[in-house]
PDB file of N, CA and C in Angstrom:
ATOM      1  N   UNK A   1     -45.399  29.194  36.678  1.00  0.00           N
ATOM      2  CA  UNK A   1     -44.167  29.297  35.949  1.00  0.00           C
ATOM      3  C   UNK A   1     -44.154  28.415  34.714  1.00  0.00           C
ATOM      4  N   UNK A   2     -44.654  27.337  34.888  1.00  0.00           N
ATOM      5  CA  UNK A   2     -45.294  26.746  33.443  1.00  0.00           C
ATOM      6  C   UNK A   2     -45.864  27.380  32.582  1.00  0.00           C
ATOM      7  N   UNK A   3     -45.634  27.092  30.854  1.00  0.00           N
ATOM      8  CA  UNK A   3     -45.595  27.788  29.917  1.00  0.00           C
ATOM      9  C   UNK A   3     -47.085  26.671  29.137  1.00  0.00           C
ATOM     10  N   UNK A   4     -48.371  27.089  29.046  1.00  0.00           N
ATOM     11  CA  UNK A   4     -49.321  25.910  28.894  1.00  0.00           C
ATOM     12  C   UNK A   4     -49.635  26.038  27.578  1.00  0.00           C
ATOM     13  N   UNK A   5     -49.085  26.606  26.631  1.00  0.00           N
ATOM     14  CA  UNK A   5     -48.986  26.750  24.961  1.00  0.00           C
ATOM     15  C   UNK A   5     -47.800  25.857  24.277  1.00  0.00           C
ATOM     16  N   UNK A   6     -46.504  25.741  25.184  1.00  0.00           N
ATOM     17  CA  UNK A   6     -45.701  24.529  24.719  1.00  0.00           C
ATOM     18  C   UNK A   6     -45.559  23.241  25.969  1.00  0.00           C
ATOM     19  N   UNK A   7     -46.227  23.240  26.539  1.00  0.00           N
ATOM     20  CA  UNK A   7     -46.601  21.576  27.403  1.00  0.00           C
ATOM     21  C   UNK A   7     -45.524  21.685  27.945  1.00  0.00           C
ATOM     22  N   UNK A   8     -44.990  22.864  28.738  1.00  0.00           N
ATOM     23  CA  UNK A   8     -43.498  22.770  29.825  1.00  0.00           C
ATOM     24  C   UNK A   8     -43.895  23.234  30.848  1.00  0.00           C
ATOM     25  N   UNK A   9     -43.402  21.988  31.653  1.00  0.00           N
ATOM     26  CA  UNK A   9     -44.175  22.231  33.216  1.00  0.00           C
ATOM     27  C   UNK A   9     -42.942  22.817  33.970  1.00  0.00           C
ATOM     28  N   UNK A  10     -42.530  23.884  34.883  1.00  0.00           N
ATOM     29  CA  UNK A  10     -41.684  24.203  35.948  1.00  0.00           C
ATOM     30  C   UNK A  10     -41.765  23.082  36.727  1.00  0.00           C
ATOM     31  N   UNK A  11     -40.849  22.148  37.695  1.00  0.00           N
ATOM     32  CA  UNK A  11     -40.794  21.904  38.308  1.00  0.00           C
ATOM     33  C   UNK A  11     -40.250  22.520  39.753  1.00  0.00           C
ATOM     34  N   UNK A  12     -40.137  21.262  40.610  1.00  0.00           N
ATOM     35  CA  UNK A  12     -39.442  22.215  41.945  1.00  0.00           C
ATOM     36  C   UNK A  12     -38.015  22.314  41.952  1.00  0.00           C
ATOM     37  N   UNK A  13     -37.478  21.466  41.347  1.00  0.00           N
ATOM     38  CA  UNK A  13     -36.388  21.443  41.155  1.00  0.00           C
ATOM     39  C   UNK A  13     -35.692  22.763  39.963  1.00  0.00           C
ATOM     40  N   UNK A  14     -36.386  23.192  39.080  1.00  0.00           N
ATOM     41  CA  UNK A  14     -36.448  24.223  38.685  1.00  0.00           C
ATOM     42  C   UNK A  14     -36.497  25.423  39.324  1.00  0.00           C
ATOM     43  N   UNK A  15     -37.122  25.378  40.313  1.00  0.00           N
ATOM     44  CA  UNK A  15     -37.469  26.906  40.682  1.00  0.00           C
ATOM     45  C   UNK A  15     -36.308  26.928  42.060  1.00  0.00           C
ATOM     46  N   UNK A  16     -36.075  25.446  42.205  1.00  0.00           N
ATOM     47  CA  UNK A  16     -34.682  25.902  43.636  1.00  0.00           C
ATOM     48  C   UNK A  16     -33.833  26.394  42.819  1.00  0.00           C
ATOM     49  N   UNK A  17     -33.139  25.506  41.668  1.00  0.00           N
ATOM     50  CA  UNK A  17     -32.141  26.429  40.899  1.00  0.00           C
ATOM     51  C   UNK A  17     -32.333  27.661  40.367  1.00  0.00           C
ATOM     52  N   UNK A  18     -33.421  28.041  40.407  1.00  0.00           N
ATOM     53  CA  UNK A  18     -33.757  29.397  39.738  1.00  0.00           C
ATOM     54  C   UNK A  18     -33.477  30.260  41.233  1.00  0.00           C
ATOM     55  N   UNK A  19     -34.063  29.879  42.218  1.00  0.00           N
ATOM     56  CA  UNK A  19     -33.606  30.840  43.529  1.00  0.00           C
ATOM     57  C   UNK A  19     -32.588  31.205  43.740  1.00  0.00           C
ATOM     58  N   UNK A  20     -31.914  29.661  43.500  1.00  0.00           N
ATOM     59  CA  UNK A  20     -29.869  29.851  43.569  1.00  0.00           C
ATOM     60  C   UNK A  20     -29.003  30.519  42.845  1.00  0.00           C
ATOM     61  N   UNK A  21     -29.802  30.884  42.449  1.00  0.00           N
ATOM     62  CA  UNK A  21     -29.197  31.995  40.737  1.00  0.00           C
ATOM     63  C   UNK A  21     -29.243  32.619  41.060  1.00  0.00           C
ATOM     64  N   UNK A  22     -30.567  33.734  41.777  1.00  0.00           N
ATOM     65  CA  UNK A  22     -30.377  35.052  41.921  1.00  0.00           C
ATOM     66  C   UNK A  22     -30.275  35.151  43.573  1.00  0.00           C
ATOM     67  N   UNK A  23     -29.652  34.699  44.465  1.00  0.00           N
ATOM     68  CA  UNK A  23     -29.371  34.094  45.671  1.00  0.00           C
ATOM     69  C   UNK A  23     -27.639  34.958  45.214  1.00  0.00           C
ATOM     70  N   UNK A  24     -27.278  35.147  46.963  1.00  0.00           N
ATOM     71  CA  UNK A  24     -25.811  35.888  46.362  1.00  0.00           C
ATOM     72  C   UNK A  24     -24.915  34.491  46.556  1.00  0.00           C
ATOM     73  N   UNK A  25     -25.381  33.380  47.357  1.00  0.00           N
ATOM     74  CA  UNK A  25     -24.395  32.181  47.340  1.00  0.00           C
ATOM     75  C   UNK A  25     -25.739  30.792  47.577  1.00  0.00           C
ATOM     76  N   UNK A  26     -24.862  29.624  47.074  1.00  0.00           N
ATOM     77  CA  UNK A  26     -25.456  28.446  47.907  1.00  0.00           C
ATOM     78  C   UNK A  26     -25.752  28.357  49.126  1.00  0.00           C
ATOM     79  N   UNK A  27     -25.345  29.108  50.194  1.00  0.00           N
ATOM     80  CA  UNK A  27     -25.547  28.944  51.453  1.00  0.00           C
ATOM     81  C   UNK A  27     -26.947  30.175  51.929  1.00  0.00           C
ATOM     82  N   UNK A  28     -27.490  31.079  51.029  1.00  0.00           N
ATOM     83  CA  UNK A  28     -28.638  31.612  50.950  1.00  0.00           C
ATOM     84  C   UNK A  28     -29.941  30.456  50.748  1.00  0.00           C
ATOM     85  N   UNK A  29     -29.854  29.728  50.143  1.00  0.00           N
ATOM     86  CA  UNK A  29     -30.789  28.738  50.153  1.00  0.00           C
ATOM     87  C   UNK A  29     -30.817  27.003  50.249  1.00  0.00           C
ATOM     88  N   UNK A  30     -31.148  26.469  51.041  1.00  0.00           N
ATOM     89  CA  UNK A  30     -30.488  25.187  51.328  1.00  0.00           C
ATOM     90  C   UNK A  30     -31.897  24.068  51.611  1.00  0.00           C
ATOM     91  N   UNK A  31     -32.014  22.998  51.239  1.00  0.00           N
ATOM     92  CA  UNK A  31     -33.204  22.048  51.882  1.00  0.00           C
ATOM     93  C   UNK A  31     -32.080  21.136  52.287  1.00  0.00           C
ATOM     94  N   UNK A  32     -32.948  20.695  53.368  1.00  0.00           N
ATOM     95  CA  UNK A  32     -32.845  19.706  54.427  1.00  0.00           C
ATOM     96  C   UNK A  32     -33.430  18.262  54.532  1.00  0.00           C
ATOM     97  N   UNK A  33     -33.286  17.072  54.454  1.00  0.00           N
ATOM     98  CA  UNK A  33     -34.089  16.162  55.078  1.00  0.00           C
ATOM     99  C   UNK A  33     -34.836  16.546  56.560  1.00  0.00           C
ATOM    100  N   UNK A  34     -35.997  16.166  56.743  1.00  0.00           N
ATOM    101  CA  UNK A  34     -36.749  16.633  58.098  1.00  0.00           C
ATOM    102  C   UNK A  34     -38.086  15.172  57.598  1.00  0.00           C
ATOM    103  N   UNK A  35     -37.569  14.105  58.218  1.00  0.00           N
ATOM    104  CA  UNK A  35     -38.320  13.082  58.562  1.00  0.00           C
ATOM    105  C   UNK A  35     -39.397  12.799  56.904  1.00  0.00           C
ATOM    106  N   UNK A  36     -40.581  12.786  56.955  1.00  0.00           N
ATOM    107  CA  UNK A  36     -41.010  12.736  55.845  1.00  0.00           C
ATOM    108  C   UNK A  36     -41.094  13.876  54.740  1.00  0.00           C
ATOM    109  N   UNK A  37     -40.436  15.021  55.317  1.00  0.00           N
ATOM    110  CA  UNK A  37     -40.712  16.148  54.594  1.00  0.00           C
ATOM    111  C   UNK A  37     -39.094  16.808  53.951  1.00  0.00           C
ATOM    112  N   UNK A  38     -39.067  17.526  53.118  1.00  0.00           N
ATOM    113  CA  UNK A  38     -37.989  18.363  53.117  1.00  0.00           C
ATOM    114  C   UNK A  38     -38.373  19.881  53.615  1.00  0.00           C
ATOM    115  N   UNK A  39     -36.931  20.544  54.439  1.00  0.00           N
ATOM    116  CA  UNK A  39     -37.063  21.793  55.257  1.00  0.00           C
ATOM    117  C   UNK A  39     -36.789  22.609  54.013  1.00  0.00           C
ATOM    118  N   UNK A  40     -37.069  23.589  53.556  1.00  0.00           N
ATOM    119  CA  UNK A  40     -36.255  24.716  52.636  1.00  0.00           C
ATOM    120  C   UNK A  40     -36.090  26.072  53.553  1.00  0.00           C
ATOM    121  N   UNK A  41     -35.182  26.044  53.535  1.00  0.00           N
ATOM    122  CA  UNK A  41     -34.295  27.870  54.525  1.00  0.00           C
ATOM    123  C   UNK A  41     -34.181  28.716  52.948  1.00  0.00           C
ATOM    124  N   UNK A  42     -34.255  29.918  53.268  1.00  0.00           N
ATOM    125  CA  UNK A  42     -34.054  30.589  52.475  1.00  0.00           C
ATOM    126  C   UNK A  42     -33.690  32.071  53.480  1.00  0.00           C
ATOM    127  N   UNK A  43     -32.145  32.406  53.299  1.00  0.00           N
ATOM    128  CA  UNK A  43     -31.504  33.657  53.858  1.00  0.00           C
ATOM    129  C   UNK A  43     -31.563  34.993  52.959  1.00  0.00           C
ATOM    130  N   UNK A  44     -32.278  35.901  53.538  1.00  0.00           N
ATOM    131  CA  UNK A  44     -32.288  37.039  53.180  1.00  0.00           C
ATOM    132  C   UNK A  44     -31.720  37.929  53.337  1.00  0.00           C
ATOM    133  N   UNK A  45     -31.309  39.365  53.106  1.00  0.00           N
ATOM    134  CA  UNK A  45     -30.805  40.252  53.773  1.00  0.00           C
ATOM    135  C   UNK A  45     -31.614  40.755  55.046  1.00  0.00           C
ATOM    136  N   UNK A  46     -30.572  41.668  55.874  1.00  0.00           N
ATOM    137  CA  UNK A  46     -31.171  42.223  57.350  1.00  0.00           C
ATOM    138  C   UNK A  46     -31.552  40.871  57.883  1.00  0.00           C
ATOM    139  N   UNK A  47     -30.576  39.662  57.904  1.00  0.00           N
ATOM    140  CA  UNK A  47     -30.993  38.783  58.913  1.00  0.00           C
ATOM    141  C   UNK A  47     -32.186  38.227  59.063  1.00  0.00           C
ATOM    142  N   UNK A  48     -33.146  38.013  58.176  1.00  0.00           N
ATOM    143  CA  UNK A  48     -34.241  37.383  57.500  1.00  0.00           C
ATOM    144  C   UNK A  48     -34.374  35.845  57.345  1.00  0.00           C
ATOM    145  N   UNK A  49     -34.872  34.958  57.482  1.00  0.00           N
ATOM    146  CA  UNK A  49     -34.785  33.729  57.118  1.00  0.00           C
ATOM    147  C   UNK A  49     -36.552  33.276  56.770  1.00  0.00           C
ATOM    148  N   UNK A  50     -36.709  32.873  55.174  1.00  0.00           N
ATOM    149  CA  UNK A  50     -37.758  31.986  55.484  1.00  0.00           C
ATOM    150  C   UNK A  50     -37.697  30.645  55.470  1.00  0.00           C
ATOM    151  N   UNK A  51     -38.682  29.690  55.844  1.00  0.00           N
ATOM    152  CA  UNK A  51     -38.073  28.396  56.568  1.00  0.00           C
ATOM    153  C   UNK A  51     -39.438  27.992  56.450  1.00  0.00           C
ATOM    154  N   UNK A  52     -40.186  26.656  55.683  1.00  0.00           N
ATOM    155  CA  UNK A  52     -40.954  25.917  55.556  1.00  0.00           C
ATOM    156  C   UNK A  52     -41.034  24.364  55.302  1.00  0.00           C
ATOM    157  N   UNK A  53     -41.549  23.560  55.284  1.00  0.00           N
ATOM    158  CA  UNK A  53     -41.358  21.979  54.658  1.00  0.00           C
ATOM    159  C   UNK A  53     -42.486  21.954  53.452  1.00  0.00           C
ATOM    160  N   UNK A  54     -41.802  20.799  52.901  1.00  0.00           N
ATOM    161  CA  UNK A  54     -42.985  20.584  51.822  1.00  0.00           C
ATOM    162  C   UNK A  54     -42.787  19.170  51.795  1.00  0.00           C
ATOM    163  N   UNK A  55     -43.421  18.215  51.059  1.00  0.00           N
ATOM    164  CA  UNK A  55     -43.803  16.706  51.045  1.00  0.00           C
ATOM    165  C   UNK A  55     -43.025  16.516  49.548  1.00  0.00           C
ATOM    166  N   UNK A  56     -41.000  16.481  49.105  1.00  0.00           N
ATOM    167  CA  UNK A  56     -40.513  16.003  47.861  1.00  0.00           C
ATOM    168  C   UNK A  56     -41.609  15.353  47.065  1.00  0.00           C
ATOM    169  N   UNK A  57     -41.684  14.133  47.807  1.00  0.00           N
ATOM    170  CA  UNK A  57     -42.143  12.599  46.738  1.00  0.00           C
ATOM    171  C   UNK A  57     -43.702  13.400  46.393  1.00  0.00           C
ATOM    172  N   UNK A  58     -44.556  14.202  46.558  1.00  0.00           N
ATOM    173  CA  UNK A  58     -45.638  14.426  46.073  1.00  0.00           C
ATOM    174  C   UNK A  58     -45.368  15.440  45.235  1.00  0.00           C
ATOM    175  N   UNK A  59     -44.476  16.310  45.022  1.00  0.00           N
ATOM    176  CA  UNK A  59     -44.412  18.006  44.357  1.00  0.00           C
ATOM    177  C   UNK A  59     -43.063  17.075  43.473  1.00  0.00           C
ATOM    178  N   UNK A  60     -42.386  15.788  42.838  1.00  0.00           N
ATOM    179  CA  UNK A  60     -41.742  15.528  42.186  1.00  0.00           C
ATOM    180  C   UNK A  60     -41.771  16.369  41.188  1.00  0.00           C
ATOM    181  N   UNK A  61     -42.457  16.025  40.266  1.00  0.00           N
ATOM    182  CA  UNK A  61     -42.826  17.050  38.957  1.00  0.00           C
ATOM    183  C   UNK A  61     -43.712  17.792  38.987  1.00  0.00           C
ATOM    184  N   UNK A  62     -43.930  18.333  39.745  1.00  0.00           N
ATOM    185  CA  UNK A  62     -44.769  19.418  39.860  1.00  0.00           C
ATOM    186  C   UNK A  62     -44.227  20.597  40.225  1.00  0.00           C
ATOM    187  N   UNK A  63     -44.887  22.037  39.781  1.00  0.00           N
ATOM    188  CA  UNK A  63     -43.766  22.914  40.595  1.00  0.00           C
ATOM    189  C   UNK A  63     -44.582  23.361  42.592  1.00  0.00           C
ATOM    190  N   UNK A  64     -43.639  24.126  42.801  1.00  0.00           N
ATOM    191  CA  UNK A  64     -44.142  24.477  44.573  1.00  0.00           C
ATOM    192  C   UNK A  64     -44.547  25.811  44.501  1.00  0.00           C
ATOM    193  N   UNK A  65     -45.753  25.541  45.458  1.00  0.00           N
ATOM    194  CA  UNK A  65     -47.058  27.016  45.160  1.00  0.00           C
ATOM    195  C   UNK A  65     -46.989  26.869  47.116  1.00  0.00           C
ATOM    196  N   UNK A  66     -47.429  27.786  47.214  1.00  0.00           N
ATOM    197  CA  UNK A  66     -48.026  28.303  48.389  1.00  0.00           C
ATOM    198  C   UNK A  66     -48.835  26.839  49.050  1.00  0.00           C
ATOM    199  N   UNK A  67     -49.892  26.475  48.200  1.00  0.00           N
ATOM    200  CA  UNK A  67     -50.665  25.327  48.442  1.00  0.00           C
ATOM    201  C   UNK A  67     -49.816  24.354  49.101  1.00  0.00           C
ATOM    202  N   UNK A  68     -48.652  23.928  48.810  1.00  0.00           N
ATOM    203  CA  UNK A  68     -48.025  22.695  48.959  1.00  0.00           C
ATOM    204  C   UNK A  68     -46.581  22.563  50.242  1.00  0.00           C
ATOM    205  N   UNK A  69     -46.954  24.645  51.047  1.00  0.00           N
ATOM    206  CA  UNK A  69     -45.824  24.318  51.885  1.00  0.00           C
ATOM    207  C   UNK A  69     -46.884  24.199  53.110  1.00  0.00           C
ATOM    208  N   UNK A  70     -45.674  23.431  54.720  1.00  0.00           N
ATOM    209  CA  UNK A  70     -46.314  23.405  55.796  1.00  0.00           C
ATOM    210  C   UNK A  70     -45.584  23.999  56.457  1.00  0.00           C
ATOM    211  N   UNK A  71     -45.957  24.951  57.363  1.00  0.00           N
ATOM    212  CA  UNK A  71     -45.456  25.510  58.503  1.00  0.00           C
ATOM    213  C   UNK A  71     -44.271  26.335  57.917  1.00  0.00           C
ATOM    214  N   UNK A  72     -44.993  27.522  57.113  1.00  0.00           N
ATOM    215  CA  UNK A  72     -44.090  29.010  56.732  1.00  0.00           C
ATOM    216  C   UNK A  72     -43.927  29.551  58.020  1.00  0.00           C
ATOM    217  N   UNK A  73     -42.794  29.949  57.798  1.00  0.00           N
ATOM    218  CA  UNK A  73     -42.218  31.248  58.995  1.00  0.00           C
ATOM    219  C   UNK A  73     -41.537  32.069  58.375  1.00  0.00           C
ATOM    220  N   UNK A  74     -41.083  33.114  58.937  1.00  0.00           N
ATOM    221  CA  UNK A  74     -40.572  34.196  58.310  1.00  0.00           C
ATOM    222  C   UNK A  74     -39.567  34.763  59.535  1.00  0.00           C
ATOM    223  N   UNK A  75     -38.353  34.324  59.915  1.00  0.00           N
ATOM    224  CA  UNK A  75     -37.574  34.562  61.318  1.00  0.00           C
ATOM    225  C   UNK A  75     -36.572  35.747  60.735  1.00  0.00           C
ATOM    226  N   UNK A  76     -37.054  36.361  62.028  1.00  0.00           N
ATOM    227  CA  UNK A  76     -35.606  37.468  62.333  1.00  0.00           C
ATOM    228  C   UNK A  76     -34.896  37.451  63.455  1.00  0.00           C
ATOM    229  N   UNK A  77     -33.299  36.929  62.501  1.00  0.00           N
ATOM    230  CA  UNK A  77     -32.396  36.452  63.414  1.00  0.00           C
ATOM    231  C   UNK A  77     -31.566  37.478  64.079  1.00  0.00           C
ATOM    232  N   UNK A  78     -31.592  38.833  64.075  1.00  0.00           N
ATOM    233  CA  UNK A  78     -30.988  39.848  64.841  1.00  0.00           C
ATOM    234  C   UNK A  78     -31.815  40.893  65.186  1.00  0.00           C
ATOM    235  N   UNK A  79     -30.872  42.495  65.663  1.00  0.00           N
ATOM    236  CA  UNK A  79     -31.965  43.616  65.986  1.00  0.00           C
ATOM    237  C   UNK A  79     -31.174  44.165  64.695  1.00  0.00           C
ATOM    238  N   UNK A  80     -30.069  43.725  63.460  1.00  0.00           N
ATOM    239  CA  UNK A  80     -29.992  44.540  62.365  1.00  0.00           C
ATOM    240  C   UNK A  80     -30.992  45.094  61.434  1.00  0.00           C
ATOM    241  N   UNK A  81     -32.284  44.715  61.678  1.00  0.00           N
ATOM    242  CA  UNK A  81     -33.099  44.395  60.272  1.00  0.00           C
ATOM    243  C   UNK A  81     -33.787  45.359  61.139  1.00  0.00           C
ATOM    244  N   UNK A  82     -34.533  46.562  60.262  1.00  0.00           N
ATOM    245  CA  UNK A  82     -35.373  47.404  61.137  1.00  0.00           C
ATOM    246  C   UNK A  82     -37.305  47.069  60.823  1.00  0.00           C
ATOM    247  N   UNK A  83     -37.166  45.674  60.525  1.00  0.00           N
ATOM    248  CA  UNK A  83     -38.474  45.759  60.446  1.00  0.00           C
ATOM    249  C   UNK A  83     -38.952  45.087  62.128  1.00  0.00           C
ATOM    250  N   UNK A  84     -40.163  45.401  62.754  1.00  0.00           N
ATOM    251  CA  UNK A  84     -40.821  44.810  64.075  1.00  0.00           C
ATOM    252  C   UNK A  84     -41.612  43.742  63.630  1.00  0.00           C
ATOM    253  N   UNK A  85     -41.930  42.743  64.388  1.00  0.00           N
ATOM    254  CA  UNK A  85     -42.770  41.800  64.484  1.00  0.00           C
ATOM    255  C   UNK A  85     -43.896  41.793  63.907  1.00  0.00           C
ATOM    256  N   UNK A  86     -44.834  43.340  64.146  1.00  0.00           N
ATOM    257  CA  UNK A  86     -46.061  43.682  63.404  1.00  0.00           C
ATOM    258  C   UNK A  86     -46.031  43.664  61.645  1.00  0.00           C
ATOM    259  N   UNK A  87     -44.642  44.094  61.019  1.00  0.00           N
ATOM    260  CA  UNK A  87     -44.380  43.892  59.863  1.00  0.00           C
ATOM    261  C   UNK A  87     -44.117  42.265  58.998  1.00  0.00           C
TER     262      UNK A  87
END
């Protein structure tokens, strides 16, 4: 998401507010304190939730890639959502 022709780095803090934007409320996406890590939830439609930690104090200015989360999940919280487990 960094632009490397004018020296502007995305941060993480950038890209949560950028989620929260196109998010239908604040309560679609939320981080947590979780001991040394922060939790990030992210609510989807059809009862969807993704839910990972990442390490704040190391991804400060940096932005958040795939590389830098621990323990992705992808939960489905009802039988509304017609996708199965295999999906």
């Amino acid at each position: 998401m960094g632009d490397k022709n004018n020296n502007t780095t995305t941060t993480i803090a950038d890209q949560l507010n950028f989620l929260r934007s196109i998010l239908h409320s604040d309560d679609h996406l939320q981080t947590l304190p979780s001991g040394d890590y922060q939790q990030l939830q992210i609510k989807l439609d059809y009862d969807i939730q993704i839910s990972c930690f990442f390490d704040l104090l190391n991804l400060l200015n940096k932005p958040l890639t795939i590389n830098h989360l621990n323990d992705l999940r992808i939960i489905k919280s009802s039988n509304k959502c017609p996708l199965d487990i295999g999906q």
